[in-house]
C-alpha atoms as a PDB file:
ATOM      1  CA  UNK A   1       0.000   0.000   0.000  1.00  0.00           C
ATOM      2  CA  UNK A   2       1.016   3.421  -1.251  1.00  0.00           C
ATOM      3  CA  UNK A   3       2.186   6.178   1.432  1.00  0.00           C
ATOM      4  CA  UNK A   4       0.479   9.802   0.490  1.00  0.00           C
ATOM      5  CA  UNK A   5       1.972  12.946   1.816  1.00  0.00           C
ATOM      6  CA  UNK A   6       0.639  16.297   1.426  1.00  0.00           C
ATOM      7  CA  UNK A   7       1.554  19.632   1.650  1.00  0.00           C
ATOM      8  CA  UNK A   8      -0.924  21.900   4.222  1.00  0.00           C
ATOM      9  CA  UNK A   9      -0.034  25.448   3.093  1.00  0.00           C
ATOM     10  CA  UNK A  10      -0.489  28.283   5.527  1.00  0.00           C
ATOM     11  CA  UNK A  11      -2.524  30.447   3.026  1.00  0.00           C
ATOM     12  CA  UNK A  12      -2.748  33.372   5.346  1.00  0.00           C
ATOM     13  CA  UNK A  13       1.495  33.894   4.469  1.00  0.00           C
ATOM     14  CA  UNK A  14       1.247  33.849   1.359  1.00  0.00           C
ATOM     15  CA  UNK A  15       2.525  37.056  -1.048  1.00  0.00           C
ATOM     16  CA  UNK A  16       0.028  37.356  -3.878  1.00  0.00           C
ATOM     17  CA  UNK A  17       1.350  39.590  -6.291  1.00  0.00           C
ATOM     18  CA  UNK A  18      -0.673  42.226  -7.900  1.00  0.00           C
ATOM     19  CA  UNK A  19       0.223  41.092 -11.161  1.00  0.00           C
ATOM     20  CA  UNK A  20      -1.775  41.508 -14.667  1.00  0.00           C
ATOM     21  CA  UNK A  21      -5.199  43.292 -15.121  1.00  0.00           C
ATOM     22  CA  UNK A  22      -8.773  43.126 -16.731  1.00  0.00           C
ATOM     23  CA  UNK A  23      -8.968  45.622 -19.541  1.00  0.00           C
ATOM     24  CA  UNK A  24     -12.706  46.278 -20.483  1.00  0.00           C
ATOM     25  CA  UNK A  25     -12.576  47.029 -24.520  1.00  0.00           C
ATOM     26  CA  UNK A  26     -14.762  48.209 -27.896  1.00  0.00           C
ATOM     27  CA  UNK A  27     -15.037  45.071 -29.265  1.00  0.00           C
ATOM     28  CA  UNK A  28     -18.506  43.840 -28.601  1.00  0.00           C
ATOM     29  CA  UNK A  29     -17.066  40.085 -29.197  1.00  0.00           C
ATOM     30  CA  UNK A  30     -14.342  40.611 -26.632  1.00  0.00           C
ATOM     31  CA  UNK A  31     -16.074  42.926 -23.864  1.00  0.00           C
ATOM     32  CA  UNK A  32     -12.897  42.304 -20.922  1.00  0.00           C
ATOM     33  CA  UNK A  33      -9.606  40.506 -21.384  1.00  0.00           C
ATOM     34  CA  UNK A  34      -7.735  39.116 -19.061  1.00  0.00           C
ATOM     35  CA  UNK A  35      -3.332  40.530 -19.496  1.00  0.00           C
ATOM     36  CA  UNK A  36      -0.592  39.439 -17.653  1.00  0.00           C
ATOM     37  CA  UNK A  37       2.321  41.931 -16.237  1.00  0.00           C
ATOM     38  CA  UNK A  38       3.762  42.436 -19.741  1.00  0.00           C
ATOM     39  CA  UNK A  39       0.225  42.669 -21.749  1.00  0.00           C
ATOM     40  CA  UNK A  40      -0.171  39.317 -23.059  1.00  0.00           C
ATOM     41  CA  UNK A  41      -3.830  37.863 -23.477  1.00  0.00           C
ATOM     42  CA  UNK A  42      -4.496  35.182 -21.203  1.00  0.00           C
ATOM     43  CA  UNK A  43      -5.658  32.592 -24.457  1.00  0.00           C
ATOM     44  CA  UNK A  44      -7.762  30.526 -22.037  1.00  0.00           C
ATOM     45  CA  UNK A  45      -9.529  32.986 -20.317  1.00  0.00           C
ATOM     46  CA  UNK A  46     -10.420  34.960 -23.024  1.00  0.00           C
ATOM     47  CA  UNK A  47     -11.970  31.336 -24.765  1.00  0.00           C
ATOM     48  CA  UNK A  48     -13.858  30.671 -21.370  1.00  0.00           C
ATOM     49  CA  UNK A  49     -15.210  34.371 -21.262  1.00  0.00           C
ATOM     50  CA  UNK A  50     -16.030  33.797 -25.447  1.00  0.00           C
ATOM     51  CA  UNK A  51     -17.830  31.025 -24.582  1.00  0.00           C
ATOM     52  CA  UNK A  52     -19.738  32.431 -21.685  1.00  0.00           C
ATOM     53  CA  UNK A  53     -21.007  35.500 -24.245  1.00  0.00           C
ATOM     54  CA  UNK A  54     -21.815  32.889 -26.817  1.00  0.00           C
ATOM     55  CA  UNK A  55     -24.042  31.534 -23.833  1.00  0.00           C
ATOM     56  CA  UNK A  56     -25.375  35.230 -23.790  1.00  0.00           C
ATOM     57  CA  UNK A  57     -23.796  36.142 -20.906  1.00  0.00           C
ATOM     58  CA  UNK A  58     -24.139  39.770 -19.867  1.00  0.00           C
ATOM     59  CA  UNK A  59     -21.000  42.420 -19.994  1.00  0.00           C
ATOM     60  CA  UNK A  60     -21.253  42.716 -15.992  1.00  0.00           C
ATOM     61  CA  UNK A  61     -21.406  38.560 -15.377  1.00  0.00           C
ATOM     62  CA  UNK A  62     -17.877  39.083 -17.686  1.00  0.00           C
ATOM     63  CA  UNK A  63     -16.548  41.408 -15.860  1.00  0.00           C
ATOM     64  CA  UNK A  64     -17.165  39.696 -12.787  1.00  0.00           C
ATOM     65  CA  UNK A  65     -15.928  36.978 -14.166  1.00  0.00           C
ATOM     66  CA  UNK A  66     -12.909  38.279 -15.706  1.00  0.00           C
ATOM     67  CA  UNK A  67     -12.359  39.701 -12.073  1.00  0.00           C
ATOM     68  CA  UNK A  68     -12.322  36.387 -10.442  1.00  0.00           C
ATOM     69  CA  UNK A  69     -10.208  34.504 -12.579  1.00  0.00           C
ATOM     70  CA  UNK A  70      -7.679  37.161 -12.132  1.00  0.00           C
ATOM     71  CA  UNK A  71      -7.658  36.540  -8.449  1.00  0.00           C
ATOM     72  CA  UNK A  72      -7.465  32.780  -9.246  1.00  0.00           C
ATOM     73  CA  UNK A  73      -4.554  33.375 -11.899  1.00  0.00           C
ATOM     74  CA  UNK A  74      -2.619  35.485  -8.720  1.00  0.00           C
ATOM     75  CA  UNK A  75      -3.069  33.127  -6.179  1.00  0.00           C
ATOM     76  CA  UNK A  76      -1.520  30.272  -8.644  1.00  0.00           C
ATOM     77  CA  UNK A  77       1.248  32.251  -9.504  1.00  0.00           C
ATOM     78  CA  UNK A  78       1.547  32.659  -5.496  1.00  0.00           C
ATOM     79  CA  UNK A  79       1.824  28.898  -5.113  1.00  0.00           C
ATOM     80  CA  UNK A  80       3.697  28.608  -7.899  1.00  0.00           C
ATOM     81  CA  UNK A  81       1.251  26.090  -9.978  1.00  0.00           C
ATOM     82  CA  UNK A  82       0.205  26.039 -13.299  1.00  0.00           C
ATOM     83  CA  UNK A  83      -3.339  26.540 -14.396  1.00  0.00           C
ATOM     84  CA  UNK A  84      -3.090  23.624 -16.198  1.00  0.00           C
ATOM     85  CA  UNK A  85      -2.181  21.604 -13.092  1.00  0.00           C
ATOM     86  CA  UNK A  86      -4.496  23.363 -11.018  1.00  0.00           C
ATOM     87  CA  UNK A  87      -6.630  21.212  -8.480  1.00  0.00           C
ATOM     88  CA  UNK A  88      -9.035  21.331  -6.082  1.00  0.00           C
ATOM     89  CA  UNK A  89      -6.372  19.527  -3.633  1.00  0.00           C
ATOM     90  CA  UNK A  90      -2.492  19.623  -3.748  1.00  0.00           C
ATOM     91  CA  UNK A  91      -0.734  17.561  -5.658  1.00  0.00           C
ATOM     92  CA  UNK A  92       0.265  14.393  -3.640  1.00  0.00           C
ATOM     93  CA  UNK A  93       3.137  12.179  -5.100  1.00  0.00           C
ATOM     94  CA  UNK A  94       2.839   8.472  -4.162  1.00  0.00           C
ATOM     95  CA  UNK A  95       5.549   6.992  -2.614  1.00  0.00           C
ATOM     96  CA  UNK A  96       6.383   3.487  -2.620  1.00  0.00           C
ATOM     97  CA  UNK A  97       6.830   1.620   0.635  1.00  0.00           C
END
């Protein structure tokens, strides 16, 4: 039987950078985009929010959701995890016994 160990991180000392921004725009296809620190498009938050207005999803609901997922995009960059690899739980790595 596999050992698990995980990681309980103390989320209270963590430094979440301030880094990237929502930029509301003219383009009534692309309402709010998500940038990073040097201005790049986040590619797969812009998709999720394209999909959400192809689902008729109001400007605000983008915006707020544009908002959140910049928070979320912070606090991974905090822990230092991909988006990709983003969980609800750590990652655990099996050891063998």
């Amino acid at each position: 039987m596999s050992e698990h160990s995980t990681t309980v991180r103390d989320v209270a000392a963590l430094k979440v950078a301030r880094v990237g921004r929502v930029e509301k725009s003219d383009d009534p296809l692309q309402p709010f985009r998500l940038v990073d620190a040097d201005g790049t498009e986040g590619a797969a938050v812009s998709e999720f929010l394209h999909h959400m207005l192809a689902d008729d999803a109001s400007p605000t609901s983008l915006r707020s959701y544009a908002y959140e997922l910049l928070a979320w995009v912070r606090f991974l960059r905090a822990v230092d995890v991909p988006w990709y690899l983003a969980s609800r739980g750590e990652p655990v790595t099996p050891r063998c016994g």
